[in-house]
C-alpha atoms as a PDB file:
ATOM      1  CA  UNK A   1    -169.874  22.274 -53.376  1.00  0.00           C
ATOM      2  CA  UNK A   2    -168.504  18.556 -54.607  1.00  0.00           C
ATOM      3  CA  UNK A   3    -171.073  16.555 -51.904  1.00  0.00           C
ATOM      4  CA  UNK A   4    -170.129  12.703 -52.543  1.00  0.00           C
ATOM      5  CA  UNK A   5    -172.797   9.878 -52.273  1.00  0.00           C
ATOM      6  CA  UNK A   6    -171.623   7.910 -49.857  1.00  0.00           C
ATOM      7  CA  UNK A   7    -168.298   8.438 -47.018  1.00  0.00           C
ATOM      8  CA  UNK A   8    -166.358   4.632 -46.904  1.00  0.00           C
ATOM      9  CA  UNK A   9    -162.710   6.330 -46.676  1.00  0.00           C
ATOM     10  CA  UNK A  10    -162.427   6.808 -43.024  1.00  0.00           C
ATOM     11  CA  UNK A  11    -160.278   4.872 -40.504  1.00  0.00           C
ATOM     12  CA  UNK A  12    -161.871   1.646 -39.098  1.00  0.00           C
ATOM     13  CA  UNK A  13    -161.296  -0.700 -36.143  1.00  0.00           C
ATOM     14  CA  UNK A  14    -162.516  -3.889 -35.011  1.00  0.00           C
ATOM     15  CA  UNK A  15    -165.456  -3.965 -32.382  1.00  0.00           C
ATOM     16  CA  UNK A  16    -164.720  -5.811 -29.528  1.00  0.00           C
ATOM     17  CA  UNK A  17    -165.273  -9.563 -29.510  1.00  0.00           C
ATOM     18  CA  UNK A  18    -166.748  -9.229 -33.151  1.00  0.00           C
ATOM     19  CA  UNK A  19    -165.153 -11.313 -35.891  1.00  0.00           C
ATOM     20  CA  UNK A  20    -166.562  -9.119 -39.008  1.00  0.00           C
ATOM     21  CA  UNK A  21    -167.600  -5.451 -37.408  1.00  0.00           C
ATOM     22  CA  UNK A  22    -166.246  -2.597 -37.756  1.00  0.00           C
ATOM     23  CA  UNK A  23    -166.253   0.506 -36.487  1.00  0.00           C
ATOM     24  CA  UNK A  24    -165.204   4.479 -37.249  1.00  0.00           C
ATOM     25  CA  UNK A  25    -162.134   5.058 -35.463  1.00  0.00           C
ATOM     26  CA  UNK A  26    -162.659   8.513 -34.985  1.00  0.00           C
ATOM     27  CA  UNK A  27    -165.882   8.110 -33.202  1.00  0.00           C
ATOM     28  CA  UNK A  28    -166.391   4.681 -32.339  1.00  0.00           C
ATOM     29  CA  UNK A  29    -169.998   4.252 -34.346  1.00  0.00           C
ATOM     30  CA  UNK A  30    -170.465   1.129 -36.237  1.00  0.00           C
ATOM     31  CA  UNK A  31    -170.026   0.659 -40.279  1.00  0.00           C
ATOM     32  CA  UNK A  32    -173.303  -0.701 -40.142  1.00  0.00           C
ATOM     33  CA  UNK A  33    -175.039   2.314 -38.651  1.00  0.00           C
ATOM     34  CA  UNK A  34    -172.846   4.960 -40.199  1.00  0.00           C
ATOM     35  CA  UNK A  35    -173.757   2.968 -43.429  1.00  0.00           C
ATOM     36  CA  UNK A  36    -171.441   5.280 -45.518  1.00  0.00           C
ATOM     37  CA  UNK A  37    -173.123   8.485 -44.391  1.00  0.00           C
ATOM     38  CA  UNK A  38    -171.247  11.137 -43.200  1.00  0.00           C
ATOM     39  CA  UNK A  39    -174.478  12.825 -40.983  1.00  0.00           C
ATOM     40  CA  UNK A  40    -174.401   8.809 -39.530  1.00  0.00           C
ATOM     41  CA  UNK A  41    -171.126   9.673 -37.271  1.00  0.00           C
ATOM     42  CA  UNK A  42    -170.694  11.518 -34.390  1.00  0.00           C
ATOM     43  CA  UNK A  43    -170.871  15.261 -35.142  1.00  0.00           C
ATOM     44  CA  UNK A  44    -168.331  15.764 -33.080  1.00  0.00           C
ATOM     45  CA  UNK A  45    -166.630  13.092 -34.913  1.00  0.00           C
ATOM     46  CA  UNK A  46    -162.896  14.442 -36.243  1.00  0.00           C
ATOM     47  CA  UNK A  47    -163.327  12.728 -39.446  1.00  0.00           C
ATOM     48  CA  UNK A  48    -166.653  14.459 -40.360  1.00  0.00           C
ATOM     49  CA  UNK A  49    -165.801  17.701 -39.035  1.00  0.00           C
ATOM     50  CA  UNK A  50    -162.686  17.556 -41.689  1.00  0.00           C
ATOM     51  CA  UNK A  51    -165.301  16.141 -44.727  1.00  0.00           C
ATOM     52  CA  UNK A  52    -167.340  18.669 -43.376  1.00  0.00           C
ATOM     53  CA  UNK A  53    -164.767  21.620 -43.210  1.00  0.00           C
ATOM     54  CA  UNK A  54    -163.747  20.467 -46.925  1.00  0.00           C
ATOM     55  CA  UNK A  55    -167.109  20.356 -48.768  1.00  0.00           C
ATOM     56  CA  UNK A  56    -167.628  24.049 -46.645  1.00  0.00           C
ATOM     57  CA  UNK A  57    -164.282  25.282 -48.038  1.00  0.00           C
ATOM     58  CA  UNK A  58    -165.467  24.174 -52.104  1.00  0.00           C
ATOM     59  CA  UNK A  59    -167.462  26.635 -52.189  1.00  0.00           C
END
């Protein structure tokens, strides 16, 4: 299983009322927190379920 260091690819959006943060689009979790960490989102966030699925499916 290919297991990569750190997870910066997903889809991001502005927080609200914040000039420079960011957050998953998927989930809605903050760059900051998430802090390029794919067990930092949601787990029922759709873009680590699909990391997920793929580093399952590797093997």
């Amino acid at each position: 299983m290919h297991k990569h260091r750190f997870y910066i690819d997903y889809p991001q959006e502005k927080l609200d009322g914040e000039l420079y943060k960011y957050k998953c689009a998927f989930c809605g979790i903050d760059t900051v927190t998430i802090d390029g960490m794919l067990e930092n989102h949601s787990p029922t966030c759709e873009y680590r379920l699909e990391k997920e699925n793929d580093a399952n499916s590797d093997t």
